[in-house]
PDB file of N, CA and C in Angstrom:
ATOM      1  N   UNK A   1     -24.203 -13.037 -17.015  1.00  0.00           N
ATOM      2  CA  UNK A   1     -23.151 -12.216 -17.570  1.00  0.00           C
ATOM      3  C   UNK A   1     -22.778 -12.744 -18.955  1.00  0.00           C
ATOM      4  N   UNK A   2     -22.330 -12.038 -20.003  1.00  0.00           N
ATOM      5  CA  UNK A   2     -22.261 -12.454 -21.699  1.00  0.00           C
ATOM      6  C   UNK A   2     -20.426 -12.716 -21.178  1.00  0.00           C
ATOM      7  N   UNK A   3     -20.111 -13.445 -21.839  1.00  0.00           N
ATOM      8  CA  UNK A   3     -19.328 -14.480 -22.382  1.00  0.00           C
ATOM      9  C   UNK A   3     -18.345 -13.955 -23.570  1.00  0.00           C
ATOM     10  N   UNK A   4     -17.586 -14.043 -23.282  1.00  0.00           N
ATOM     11  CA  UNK A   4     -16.705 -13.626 -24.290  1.00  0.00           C
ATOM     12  C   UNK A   4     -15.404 -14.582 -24.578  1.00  0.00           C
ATOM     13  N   UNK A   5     -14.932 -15.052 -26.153  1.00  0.00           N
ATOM     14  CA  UNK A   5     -14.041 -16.073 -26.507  1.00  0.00           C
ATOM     15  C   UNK A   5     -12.744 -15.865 -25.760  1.00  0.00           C
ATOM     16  N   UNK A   6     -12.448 -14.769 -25.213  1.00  0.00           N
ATOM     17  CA  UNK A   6     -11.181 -14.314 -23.866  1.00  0.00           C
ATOM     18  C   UNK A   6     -11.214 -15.191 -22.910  1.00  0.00           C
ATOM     19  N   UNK A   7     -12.500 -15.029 -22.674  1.00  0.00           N
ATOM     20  CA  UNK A   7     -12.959 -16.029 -20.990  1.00  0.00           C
ATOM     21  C   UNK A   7     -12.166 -17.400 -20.768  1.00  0.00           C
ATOM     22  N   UNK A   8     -11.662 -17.516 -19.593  1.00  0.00           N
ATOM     23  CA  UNK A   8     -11.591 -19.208 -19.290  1.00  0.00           C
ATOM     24  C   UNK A   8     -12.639 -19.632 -18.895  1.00  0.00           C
ATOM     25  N   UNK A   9     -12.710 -21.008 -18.751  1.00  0.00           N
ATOM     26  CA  UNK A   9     -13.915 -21.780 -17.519  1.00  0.00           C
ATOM     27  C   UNK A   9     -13.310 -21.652 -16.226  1.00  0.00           C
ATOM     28  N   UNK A  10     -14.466 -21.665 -15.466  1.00  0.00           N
ATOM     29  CA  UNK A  10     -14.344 -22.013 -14.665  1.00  0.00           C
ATOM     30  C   UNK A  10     -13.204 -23.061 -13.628  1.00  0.00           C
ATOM     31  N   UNK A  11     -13.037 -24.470 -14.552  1.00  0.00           N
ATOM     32  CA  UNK A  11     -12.661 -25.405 -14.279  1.00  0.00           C
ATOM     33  C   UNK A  11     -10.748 -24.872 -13.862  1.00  0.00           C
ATOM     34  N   UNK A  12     -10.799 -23.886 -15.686  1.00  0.00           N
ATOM     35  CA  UNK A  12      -9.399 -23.586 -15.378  1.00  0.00           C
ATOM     36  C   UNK A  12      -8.983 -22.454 -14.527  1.00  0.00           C
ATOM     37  N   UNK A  13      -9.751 -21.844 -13.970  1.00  0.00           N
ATOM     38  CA  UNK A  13      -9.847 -20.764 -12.943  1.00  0.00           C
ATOM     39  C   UNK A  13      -9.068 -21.132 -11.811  1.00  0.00           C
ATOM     40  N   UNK A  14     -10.471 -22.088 -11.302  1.00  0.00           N
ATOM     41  CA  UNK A  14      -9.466 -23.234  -9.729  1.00  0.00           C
ATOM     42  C   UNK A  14      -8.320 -23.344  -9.995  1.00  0.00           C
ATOM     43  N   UNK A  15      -7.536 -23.813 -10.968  1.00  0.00           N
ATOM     44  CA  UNK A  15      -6.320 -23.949 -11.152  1.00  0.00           C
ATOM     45  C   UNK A  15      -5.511 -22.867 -10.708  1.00  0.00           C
ATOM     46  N   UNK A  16      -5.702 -21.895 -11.070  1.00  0.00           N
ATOM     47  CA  UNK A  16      -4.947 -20.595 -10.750  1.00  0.00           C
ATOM     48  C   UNK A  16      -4.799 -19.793  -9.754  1.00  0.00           C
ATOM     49  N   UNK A  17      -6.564 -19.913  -9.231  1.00  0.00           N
ATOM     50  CA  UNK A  17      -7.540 -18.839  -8.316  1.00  0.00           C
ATOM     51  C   UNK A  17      -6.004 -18.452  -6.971  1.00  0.00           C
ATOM     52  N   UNK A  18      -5.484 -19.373  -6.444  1.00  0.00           N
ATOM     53  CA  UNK A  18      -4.565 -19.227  -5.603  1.00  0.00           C
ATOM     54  C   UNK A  18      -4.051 -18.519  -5.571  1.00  0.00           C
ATOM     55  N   UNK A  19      -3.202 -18.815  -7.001  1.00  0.00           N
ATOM     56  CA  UNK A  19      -1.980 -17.875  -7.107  1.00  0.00           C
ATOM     57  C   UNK A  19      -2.325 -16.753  -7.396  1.00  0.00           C
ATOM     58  N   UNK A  20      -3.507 -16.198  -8.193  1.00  0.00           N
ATOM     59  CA  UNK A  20      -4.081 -15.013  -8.428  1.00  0.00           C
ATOM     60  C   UNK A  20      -4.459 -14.436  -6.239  1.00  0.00           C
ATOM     61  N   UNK A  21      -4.793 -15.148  -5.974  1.00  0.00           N
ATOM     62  CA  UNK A  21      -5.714 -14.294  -4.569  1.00  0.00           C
ATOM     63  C   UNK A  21      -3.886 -13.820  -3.945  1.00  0.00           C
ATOM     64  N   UNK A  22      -2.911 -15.011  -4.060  1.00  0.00           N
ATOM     65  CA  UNK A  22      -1.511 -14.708  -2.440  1.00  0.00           C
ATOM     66  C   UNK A  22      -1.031 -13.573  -3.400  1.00  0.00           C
ATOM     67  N   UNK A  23      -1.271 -12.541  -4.705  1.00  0.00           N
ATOM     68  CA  UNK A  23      -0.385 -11.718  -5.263  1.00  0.00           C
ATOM     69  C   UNK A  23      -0.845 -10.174  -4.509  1.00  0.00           C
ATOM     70  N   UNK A  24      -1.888 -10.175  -3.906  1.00  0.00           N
ATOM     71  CA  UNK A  24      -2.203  -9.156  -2.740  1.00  0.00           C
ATOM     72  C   UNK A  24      -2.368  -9.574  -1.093  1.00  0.00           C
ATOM     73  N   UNK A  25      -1.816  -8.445  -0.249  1.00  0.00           N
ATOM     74  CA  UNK A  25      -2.001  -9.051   0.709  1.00  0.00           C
ATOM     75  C   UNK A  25      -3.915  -8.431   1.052  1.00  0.00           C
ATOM     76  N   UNK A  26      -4.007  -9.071   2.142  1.00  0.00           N
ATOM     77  CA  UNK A  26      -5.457  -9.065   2.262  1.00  0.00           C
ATOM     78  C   UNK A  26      -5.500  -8.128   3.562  1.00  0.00           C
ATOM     79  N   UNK A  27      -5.909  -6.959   3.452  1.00  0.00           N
ATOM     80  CA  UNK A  27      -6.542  -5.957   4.333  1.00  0.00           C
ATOM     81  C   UNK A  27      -7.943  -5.724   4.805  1.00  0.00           C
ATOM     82  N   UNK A  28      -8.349  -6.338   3.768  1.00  0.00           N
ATOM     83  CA  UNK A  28      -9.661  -6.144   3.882  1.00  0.00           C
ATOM     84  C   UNK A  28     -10.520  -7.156   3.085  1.00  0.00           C
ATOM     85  N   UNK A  29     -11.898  -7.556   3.183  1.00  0.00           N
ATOM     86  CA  UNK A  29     -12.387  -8.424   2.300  1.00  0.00           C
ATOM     87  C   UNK A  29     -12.292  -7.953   0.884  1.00  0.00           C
ATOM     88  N   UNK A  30     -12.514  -8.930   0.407  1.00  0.00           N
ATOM     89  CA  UNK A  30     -12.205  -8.256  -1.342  1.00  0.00           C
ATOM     90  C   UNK A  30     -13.585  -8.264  -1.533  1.00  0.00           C
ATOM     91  N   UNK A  31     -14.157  -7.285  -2.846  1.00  0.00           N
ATOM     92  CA  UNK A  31     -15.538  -6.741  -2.852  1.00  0.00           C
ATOM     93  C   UNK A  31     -15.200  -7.100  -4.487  1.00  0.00           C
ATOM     94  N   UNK A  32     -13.881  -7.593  -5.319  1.00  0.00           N
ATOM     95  CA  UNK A  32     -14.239  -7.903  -6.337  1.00  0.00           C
ATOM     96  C   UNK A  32     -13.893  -9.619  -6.664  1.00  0.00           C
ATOM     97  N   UNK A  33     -14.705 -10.079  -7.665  1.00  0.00           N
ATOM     98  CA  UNK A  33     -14.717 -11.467  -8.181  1.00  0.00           C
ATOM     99  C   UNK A  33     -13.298 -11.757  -8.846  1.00  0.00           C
ATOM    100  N   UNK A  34     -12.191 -12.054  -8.249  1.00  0.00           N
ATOM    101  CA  UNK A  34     -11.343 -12.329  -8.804  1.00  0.00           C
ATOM    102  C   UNK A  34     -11.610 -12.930 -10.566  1.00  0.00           C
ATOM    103  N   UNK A  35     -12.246 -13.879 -10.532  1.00  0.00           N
ATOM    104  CA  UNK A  35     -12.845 -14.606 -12.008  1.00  0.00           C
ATOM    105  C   UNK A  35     -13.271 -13.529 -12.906  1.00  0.00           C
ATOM    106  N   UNK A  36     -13.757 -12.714 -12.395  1.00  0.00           N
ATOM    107  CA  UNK A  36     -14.570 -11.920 -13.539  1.00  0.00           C
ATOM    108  C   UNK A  36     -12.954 -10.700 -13.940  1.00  0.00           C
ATOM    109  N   UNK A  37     -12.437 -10.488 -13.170  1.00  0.00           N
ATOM    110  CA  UNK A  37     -11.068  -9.157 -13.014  1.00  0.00           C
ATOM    111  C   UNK A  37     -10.071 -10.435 -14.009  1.00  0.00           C
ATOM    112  N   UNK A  38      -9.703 -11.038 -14.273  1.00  0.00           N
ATOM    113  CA  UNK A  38      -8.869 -11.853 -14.413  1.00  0.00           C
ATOM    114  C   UNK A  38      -9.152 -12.273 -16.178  1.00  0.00           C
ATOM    115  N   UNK A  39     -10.446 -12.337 -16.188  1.00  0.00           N
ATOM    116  CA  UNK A  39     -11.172 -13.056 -17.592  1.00  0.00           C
ATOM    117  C   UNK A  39     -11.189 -11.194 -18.108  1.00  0.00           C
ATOM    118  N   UNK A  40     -11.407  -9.920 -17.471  1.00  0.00           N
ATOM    119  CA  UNK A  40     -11.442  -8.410 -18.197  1.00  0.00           C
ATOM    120  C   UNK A  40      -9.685  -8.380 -18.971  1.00  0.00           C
ATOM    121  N   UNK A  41      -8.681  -8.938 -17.727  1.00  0.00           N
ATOM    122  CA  UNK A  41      -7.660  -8.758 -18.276  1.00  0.00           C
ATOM    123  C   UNK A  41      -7.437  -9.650 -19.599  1.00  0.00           C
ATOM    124  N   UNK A  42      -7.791 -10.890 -19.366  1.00  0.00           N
ATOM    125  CA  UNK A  42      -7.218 -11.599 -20.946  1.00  0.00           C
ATOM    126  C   UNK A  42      -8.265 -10.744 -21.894  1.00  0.00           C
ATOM    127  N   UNK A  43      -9.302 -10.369 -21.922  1.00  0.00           N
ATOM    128  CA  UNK A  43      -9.887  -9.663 -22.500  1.00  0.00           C
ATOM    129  C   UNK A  43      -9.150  -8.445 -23.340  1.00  0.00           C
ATOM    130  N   UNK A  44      -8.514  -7.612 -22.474  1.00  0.00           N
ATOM    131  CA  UNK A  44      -7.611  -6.493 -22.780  1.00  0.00           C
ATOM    132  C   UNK A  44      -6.658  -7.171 -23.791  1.00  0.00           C
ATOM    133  N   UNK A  45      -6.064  -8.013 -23.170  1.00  0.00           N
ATOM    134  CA  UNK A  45      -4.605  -8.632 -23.604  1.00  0.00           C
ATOM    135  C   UNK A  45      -4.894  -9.442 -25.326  1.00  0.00           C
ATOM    136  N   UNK A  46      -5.966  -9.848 -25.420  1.00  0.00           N
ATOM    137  CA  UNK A  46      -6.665 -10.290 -26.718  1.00  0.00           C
ATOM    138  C   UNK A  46      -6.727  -9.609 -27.537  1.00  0.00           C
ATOM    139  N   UNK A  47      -7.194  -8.578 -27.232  1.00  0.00           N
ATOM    140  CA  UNK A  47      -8.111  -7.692 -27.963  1.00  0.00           C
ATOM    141  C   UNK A  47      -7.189  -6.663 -28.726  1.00  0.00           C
ATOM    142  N   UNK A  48      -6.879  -6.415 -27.540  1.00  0.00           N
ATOM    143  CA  UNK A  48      -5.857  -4.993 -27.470  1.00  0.00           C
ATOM    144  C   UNK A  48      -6.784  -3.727 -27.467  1.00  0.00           C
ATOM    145  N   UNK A  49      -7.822  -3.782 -26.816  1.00  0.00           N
ATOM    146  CA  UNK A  49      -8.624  -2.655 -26.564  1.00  0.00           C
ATOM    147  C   UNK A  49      -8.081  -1.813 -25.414  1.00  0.00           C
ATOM    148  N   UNK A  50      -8.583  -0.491 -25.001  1.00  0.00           N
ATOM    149  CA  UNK A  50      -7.862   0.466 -23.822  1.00  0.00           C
ATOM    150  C   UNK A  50      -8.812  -0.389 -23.069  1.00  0.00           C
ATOM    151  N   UNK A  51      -8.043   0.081 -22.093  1.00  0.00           N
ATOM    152  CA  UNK A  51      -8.628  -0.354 -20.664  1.00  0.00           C
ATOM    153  C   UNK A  51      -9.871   0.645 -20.402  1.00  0.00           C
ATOM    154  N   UNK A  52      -9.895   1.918 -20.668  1.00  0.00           N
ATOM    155  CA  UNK A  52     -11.300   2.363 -20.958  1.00  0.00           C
ATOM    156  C   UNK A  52     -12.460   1.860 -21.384  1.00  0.00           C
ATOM    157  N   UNK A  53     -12.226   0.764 -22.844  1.00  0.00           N
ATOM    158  CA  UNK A  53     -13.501   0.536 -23.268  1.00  0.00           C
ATOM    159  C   UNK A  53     -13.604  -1.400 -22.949  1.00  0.00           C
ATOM    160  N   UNK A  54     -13.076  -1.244 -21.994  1.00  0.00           N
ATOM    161  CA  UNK A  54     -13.613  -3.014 -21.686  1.00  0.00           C
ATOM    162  C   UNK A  54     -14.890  -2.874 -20.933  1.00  0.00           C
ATOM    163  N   UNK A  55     -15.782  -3.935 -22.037  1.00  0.00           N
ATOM    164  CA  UNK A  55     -17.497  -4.076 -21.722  1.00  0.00           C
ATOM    165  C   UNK A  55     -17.617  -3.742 -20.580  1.00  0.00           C
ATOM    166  N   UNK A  56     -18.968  -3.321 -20.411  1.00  0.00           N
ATOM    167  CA  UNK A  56     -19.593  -3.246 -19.124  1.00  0.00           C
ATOM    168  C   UNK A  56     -19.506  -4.672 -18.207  1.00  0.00           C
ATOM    169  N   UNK A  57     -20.012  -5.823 -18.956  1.00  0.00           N
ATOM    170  CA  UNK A  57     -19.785  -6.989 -17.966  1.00  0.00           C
ATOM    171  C   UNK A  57     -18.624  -7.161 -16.999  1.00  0.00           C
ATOM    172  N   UNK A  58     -17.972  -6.965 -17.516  1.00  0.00           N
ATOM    173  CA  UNK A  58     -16.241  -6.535 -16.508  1.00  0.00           C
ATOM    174  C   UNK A  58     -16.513  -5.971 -15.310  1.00  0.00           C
ATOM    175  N   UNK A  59     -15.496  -5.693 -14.337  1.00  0.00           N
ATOM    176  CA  UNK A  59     -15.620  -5.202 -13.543  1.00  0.00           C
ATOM    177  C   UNK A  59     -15.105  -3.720 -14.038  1.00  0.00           C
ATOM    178  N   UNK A  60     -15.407  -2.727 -13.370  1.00  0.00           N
ATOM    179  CA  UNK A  60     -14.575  -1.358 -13.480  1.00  0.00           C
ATOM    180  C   UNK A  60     -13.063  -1.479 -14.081  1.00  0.00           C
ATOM    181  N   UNK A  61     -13.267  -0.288 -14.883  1.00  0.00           N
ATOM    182  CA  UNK A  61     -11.656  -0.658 -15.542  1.00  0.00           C
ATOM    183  C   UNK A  61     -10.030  -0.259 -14.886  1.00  0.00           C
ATOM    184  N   UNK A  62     -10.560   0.228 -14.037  1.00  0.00           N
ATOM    185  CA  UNK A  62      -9.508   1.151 -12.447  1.00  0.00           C
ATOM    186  C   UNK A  62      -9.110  -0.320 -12.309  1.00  0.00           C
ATOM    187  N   UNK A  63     -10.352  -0.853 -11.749  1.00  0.00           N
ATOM    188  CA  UNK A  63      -9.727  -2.012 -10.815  1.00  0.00           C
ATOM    189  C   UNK A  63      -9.281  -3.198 -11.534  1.00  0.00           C
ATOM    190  N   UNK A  64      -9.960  -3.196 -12.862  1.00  0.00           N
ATOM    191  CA  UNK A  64      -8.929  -4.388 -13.474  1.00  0.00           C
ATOM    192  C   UNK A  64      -7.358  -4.069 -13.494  1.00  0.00           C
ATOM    193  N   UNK A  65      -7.297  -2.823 -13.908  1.00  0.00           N
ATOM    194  CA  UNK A  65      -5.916  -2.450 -14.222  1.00  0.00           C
ATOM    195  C   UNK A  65      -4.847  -2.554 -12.612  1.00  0.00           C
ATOM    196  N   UNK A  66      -5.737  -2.281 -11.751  1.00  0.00           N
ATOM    197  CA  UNK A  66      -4.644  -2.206 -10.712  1.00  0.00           C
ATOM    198  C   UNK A  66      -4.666  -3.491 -10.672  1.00  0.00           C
ATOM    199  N   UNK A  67      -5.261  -4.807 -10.677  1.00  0.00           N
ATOM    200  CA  UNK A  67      -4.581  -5.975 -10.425  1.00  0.00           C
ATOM    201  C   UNK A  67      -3.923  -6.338 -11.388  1.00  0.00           C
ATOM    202  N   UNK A  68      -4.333  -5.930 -12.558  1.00  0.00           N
ATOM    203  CA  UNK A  68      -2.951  -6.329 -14.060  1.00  0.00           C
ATOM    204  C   UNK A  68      -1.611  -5.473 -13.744  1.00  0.00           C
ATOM    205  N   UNK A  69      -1.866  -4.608 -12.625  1.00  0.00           N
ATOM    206  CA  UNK A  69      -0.507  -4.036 -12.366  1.00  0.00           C
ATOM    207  C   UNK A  69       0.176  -4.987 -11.394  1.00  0.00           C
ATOM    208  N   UNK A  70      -0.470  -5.183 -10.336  1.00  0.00           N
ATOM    209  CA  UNK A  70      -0.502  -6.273  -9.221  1.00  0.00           C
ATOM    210  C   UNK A  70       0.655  -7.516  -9.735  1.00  0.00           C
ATOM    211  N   UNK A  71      -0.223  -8.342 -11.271  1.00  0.00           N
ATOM    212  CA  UNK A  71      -0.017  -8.968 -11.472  1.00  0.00           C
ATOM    213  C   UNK A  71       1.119  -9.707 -12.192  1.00  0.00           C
ATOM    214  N   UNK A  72       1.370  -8.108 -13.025  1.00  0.00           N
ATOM    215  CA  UNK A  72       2.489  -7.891 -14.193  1.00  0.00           C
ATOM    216  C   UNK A  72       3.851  -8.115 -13.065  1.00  0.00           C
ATOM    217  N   UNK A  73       4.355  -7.965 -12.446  1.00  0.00           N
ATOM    218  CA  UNK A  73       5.311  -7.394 -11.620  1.00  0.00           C
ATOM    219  C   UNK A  73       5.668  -9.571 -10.329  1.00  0.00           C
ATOM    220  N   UNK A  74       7.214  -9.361 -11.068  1.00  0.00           N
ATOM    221  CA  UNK A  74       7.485 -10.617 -10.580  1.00  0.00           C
ATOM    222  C   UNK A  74       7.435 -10.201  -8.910  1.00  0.00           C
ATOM    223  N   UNK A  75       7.447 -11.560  -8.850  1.00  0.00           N
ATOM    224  CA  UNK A  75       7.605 -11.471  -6.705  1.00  0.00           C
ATOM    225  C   UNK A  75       9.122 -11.892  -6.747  1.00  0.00           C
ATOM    226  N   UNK A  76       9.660 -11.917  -5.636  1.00  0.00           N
ATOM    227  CA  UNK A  76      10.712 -11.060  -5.234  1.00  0.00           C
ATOM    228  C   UNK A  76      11.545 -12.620  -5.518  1.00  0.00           C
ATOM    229  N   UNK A  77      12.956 -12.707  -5.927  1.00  0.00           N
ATOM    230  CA  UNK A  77      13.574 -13.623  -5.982  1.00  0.00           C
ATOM    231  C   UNK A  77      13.385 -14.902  -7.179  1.00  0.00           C
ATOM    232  N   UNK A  78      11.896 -14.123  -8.260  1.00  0.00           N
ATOM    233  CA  UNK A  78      11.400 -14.705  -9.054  1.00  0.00           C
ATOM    234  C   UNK A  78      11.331 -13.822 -10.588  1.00  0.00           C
ATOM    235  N   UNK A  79      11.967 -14.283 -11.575  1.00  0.00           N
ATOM    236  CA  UNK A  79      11.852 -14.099 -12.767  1.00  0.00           C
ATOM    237  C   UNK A  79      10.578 -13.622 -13.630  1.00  0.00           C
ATOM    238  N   UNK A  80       9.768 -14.543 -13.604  1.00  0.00           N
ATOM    239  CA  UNK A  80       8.374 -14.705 -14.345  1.00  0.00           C
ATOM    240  C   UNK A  80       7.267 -13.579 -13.390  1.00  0.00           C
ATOM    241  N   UNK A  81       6.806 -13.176 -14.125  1.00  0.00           N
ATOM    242  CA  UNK A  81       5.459 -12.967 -13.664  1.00  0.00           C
ATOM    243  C   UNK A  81       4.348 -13.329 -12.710  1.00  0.00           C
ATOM    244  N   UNK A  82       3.542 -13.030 -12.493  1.00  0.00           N
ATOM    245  CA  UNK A  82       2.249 -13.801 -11.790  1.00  0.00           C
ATOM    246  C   UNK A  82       1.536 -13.887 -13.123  1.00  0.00           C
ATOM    247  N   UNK A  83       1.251 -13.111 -13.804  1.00  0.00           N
ATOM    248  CA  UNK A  83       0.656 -13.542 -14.699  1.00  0.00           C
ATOM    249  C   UNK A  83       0.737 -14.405 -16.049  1.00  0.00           C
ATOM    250  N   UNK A  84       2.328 -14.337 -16.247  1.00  0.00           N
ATOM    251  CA  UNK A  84       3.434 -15.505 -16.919  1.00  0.00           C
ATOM    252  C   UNK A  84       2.723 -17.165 -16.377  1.00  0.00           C
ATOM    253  N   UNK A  85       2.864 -17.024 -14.869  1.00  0.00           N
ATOM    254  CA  UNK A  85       2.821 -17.786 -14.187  1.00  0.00           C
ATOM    255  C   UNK A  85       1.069 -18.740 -14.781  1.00  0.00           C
ATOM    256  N   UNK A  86       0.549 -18.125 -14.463  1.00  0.00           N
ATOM    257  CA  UNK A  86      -0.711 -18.264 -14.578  1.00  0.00           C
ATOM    258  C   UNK A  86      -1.483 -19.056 -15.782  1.00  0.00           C
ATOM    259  N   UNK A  87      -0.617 -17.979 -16.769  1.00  0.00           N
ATOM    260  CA  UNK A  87      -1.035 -18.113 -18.174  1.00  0.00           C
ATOM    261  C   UNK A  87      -0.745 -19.409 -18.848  1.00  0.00           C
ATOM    262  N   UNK A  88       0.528 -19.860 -18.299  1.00  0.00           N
ATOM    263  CA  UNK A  88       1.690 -20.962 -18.545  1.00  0.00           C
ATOM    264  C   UNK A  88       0.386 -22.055 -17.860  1.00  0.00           C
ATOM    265  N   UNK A  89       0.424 -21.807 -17.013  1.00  0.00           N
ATOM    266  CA  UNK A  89      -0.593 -23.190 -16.044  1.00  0.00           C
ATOM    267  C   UNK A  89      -1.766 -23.651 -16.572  1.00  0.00           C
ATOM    268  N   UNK A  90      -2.569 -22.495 -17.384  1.00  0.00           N
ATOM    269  CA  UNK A  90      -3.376 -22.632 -18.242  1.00  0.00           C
ATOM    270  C   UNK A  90      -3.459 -23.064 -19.326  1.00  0.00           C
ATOM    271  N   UNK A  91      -2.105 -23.230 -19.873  1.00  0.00           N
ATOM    272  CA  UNK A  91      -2.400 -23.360 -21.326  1.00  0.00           C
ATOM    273  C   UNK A  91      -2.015 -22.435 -22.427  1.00  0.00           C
ATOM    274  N   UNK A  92      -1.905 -21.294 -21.665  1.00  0.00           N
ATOM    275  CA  UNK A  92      -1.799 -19.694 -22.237  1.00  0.00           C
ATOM    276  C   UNK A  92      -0.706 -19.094 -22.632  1.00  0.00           C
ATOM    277  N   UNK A  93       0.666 -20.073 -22.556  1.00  0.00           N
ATOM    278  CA  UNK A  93       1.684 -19.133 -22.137  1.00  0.00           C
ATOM    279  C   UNK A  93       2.327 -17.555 -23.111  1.00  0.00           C
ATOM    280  N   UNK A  94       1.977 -17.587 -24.239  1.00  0.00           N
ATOM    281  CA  UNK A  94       2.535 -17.007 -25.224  1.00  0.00           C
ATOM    282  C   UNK A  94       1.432 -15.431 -25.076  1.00  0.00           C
ATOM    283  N   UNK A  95       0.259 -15.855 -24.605  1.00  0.00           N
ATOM    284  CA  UNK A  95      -0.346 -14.645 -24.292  1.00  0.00           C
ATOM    285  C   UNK A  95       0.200 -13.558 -24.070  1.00  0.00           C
ATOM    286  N   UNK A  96       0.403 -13.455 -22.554  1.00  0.00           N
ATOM    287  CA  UNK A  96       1.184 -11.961 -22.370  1.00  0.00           C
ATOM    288  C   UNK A  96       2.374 -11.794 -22.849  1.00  0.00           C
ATOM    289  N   UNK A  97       3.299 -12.314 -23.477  1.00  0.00           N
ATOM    290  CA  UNK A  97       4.550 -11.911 -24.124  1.00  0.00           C
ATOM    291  C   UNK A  97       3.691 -10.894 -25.434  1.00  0.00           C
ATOM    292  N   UNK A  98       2.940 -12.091 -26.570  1.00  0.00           N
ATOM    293  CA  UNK A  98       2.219 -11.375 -27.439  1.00  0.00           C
ATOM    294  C   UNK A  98       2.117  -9.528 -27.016  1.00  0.00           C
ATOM    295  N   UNK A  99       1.035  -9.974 -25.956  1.00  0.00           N
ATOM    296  CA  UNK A  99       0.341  -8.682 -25.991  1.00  0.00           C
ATOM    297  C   UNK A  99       1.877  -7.436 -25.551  1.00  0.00           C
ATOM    298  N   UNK A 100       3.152  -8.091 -24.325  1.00  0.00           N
ATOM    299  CA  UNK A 100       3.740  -6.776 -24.175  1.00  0.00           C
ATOM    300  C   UNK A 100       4.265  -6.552 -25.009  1.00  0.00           C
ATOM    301  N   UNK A 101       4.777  -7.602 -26.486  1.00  0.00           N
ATOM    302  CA  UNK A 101       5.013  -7.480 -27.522  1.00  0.00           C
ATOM    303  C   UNK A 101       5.017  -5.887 -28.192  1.00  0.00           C
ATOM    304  N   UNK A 102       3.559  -6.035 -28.719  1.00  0.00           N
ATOM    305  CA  UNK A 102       2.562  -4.677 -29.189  1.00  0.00           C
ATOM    306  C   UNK A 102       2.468  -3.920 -28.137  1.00  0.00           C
ATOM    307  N   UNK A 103       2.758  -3.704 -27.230  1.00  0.00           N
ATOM    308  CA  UNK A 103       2.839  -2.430 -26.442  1.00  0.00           C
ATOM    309  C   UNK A 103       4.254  -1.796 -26.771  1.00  0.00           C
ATOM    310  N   UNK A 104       5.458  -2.390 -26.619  1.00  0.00           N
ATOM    311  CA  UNK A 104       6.484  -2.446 -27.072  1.00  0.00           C
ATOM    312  C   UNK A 104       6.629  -1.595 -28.338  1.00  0.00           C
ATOM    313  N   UNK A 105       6.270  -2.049 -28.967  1.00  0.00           N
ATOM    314  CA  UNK A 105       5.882  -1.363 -30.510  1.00  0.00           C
ATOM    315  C   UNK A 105       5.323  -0.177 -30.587  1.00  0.00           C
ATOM    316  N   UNK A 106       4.188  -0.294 -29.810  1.00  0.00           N
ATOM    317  CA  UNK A 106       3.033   0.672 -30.001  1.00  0.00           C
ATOM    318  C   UNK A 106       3.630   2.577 -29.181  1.00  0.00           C
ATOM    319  N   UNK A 107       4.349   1.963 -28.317  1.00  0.00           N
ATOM    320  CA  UNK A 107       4.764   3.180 -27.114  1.00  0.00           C
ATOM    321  C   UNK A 107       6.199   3.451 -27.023  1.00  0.00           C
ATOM    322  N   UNK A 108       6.901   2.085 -27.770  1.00  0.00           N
ATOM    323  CA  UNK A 108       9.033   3.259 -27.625  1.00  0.00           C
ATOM    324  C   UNK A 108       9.017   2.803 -29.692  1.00  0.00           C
ATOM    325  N   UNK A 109       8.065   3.613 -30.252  1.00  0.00           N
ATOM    326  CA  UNK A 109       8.428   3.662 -31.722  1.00  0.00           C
ATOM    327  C   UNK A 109       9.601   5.097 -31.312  1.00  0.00           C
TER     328      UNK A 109
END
C-alpha cells in the first residue's frame, strides 16, 4: 500500500489502536483495518480534501467517514473527543482543532 506523509507508524498506532476499537460497540467482526480508516482520516484532516476524493489506498470513503463521525463525538461525561484524545497521545494534538477550524470558516461564512 503507498504511503502517504498523513500516515502514522505503526509503532504509534498500538498506542491508540484501543481507544480507537472501545469507540464502537462490536456486533459483528469488523471487516475494516482500523490502521488503514484512521491514517484515510488524518489524511482528510491534512489535506483538506472531500471525503470523495481520498486515494484509492484508503479504505472506502462511506466508511472512513462513519468512523470520523464515530470518532468526532465525545463519550458521555467527557469533554474531548476520541479523536482529540488520540491525536493528543500521539503527538498530534492541534490537528483536529486546525482542521474544524477551516470547516468553521469554510461552511457558517
Amino acid at each position: 500500500m503507498k504511503t502517504y506523509p498523513s500516515d502514522i507508524r505503526q509503532e504509534q498506532y498500538k498506542q491508540i489502536a484501543r481507544i480507537l476499537e472501545t469507540a464502537r460497540k462490536r456486533t459483528k467482526p469488523r471487516k475494516l483495518e482500523l490502521y488503514a480508516v484512521f491514517n484515510a482520516v488524518l489524511y482528510v484532516m491534512k489535506t483538506g480534501c472531500q471525503w470523495r476524493a481520498l486515494p484509492s489506498e484508503y479504505p472506502k470513503w462511506r466508511s472512513v467517514h462513519r468512523y470520523f463521525q464515530i470518532w468526532s463525538k465525545a463519550r458521555e461525561g467527557e469533554s474531548a473527543t476520541i479523536l482529540e484524545v488520540v491525536l493528543k497521545k500521539i503527538g498530534q494534538p492541534g490537528t483536529y482543532g486546525k482542521w474544524k477550524k477551516t470547516q468553521d470558516i469554510f461552511y457558517h461564512r
